[in-house]
Protein backbone atom coordinates (compact mmCIF):
# COMPACT_ATOMS: atom_id res chain seq x y z
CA UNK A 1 -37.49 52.43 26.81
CA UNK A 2 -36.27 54.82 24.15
CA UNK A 3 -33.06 55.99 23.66
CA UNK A 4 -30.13 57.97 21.73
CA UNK A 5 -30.30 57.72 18.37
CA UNK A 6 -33.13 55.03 16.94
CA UNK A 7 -32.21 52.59 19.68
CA UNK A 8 -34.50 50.99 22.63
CA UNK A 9 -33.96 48.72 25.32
CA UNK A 10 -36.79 46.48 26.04
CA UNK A 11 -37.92 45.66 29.66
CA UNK A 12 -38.74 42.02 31.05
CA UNK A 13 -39.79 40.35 27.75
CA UNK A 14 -41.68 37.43 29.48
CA UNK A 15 -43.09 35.60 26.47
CA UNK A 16 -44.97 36.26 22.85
CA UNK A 17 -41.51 37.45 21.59
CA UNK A 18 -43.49 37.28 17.97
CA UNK A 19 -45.17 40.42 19.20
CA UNK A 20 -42.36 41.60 20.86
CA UNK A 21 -40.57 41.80 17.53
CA UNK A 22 -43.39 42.32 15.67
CA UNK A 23 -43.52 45.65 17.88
CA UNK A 24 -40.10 47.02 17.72
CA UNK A 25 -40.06 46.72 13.67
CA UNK A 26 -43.44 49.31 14.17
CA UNK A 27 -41.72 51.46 16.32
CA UNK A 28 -38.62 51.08 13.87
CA UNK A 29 -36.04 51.29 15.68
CA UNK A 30 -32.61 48.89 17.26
CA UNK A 31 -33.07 46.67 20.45
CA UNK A 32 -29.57 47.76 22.34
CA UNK A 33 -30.52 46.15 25.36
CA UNK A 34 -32.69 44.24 27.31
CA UNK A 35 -32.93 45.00 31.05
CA UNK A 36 -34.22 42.57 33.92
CA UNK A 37 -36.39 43.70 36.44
CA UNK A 38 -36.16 39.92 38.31
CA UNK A 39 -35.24 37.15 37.07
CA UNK A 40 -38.47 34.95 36.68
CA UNK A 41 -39.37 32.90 33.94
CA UNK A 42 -42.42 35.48 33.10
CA UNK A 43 -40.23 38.31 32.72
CA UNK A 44 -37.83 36.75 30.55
CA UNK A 45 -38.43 33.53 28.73
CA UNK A 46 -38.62 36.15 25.11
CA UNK A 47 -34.83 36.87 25.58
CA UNK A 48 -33.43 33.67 23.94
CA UNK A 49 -35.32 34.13 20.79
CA UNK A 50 -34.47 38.11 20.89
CA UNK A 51 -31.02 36.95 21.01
CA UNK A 52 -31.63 35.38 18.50
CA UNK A 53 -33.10 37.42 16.34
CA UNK A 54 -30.88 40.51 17.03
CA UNK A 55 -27.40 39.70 17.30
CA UNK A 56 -25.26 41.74 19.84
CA UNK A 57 -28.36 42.82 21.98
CA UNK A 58 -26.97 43.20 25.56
CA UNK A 59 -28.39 42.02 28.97
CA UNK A 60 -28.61 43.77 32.40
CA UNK A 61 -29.75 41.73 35.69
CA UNK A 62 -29.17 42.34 39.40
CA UNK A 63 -25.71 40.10 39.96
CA UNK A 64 -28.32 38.55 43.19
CA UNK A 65 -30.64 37.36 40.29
CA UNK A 66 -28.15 36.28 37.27
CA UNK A 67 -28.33 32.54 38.61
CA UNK A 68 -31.92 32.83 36.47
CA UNK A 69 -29.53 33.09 33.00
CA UNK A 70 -26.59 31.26 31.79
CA UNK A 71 -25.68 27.90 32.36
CA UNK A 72 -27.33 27.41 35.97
CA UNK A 73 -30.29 28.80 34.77
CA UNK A 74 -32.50 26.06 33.67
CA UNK A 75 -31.84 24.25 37.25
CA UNK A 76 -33.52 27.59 38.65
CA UNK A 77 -36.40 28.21 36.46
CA UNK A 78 -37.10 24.17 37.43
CA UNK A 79 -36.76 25.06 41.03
CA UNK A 80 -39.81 27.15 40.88
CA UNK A 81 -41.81 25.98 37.53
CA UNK A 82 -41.76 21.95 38.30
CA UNK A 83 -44.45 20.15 36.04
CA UNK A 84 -45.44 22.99 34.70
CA UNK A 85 -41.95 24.41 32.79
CA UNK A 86 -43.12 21.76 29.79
CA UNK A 87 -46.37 23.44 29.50
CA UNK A 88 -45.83 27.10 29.97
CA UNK A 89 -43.81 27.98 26.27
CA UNK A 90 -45.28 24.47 23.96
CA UNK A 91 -43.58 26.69 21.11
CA UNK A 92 -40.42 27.55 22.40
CA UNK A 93 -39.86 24.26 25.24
CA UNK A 94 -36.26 25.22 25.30
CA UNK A 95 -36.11 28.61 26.33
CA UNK A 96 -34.14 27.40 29.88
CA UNK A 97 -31.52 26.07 27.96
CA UNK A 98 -30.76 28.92 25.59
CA UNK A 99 -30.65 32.00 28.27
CA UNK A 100 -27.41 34.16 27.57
CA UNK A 101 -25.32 34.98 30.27
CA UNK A 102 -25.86 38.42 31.68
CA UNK A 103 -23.41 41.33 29.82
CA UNK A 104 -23.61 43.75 32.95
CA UNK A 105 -24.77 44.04 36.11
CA UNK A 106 -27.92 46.60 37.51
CA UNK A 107 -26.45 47.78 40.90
CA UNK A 108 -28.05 49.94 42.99
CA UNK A 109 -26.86 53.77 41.88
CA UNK A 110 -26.90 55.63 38.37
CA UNK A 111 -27.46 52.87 35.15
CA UNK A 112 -23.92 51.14 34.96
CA UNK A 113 -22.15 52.62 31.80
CA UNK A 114 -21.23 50.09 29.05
CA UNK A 115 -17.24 50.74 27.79
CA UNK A 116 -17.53 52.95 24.73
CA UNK A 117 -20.90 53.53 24.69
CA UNK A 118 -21.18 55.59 27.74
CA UNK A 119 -24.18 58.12 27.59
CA UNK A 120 -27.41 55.47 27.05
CA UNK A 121 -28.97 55.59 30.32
CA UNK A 122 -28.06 59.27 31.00
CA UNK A 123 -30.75 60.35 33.82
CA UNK A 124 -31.93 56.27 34.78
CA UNK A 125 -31.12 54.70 38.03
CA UNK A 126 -31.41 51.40 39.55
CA UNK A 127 -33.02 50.74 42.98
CA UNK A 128 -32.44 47.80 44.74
CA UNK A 129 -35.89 46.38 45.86
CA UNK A 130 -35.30 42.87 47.23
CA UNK A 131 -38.03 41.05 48.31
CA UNK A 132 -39.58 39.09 45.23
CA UNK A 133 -36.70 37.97 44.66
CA UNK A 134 -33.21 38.45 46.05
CA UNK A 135 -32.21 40.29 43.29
CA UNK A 136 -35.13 42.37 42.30
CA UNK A 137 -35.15 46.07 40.98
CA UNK A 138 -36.90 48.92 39.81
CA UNK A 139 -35.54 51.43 36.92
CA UNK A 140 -35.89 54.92 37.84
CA UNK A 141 -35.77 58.31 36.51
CA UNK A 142 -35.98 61.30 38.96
CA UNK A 143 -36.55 63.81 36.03
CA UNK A 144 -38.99 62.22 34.06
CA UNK A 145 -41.28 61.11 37.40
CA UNK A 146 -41.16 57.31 36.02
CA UNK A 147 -40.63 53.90 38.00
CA UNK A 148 -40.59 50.83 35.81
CA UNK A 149 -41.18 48.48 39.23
CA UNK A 150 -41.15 44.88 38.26
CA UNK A 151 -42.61 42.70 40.78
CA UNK A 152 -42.22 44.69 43.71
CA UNK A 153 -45.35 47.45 43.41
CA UNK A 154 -48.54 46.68 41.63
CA UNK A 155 -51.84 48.67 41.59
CA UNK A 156 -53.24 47.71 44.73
CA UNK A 157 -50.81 45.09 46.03
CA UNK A 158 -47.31 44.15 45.97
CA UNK A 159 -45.75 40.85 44.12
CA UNK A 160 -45.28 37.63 46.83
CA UNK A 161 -43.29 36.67 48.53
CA UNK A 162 -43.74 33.00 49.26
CA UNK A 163 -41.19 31.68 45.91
CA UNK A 164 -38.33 30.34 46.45
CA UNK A 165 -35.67 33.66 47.31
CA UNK A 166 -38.71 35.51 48.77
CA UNK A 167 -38.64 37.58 51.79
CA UNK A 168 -41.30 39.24 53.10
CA UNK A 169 -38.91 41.56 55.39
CA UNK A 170 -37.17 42.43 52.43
CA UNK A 171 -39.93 43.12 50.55
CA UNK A 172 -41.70 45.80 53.27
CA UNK A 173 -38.54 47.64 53.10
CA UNK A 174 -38.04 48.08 49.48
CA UNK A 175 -42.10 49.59 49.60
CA UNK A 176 -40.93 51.76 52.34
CA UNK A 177 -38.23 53.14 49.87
CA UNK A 178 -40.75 53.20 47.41
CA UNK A 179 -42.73 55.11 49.11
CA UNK A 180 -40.40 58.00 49.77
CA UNK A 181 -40.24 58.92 45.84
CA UNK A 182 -42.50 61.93 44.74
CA UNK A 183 -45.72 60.98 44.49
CA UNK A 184 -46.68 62.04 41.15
CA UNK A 185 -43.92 59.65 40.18
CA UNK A 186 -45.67 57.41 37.55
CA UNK A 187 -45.20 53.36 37.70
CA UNK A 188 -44.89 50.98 35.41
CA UNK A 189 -45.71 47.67 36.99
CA UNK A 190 -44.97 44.17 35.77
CA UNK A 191 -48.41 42.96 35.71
CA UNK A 192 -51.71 45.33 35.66
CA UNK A 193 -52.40 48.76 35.34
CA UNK A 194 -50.38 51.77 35.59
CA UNK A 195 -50.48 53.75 39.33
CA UNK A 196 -48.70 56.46 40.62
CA UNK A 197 -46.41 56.18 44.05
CA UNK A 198 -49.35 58.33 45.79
CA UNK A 199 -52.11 56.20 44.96
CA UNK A 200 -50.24 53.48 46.50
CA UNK A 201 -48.72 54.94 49.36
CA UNK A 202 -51.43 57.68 50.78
């Protein structure tokens, strides 16, 4: 997500955070943030070693799904992953335990402004879309027509809702809000192929 001056924020960075990097140094330009559509393990076990590698770089999640970073969050990610949390990352098997805690919150309205560095998400907003998870959201911006939309819409389908936190009442209303955008509004999903709002809702 580009934006003022040579700075980006990067959206769920779920693993290969080699490429990840190896990405932003093509683009050349700053990681400022990262921003949390949900707070699954495959939308966000990159952020420890981007913390890493770029001191200072900030960290939005909905305040339903920050129990996924910071100290609880290993407990969480073990909650849902079992068995499988030693097999998932063999190069990186302590992601859980080096998740930041989350620097601000992504409430449902206009992007929250950051003290003294107000400006960054001019024209972004954040819609709450529960359903996936408790805390799950999609990053919109009316003027540009473009919905980055996690897990809640994919091509075709819809993420589940049978994980720990689901709801699948929550998750029919967040499509029915979905639905109501324009639809040539253009979305970015969290898995799959690009759509637009009026391919999926017709």
């Amino acid at each position: 997500l580009p934006l003022p001056g040579d700075c980006i924020a990067v959206i769920d960075p779920g693993g290969n955070p080699e490429k990840i990097i190896a990405q932003i140094s093509l683009l050349g330009r700053k990681p400022y943030a990262v921003l949390l559509t949900h707070g699954h393990f495959d939308h966000l076990a990159a952020l420890p070693a981007l913390c890493e590698t770029y001191p200072g770089l900030k960290t939005g999640i909905s305040r339903a799904d920050a129990v996924y970073l910071g100290k609880q969050a290993a407990e969480e990610h073990l909650r849902i992953l079992g068995d499988e949390a030693d097999f998932l990352y063999p190069n990186d098997p302590q992601w859980m335990l080096r998740l930041p805690e989350p620097d601000f919150f992504l409430d449902e309205g206009p992007m929250p402004a950051i003290p003294g560095e107000e400006g960054y998400w001019e024209g972004w907003e954040v819609l709450a879309t529960p359903g996936h998870t408790p805390g799950s959201v999609c990053l919109y911006h009316p003027q540009e027509k473009l919905l980055f939309a996690g897990d809640t819409l994919f091509f075709q389908g819809c993420g589940r809702t049978d994980l720990p936190g689901g709801n699948p009442a929550d998750m029919e209303a967040s499509l029915h809000k979905l639905s109501a955008l324009p639809r040539e509004t253009q979305v970015m999903p969290g898995h799959g192929r690009k759509t637009r709002i009026g391919a999926e809702f017709p």
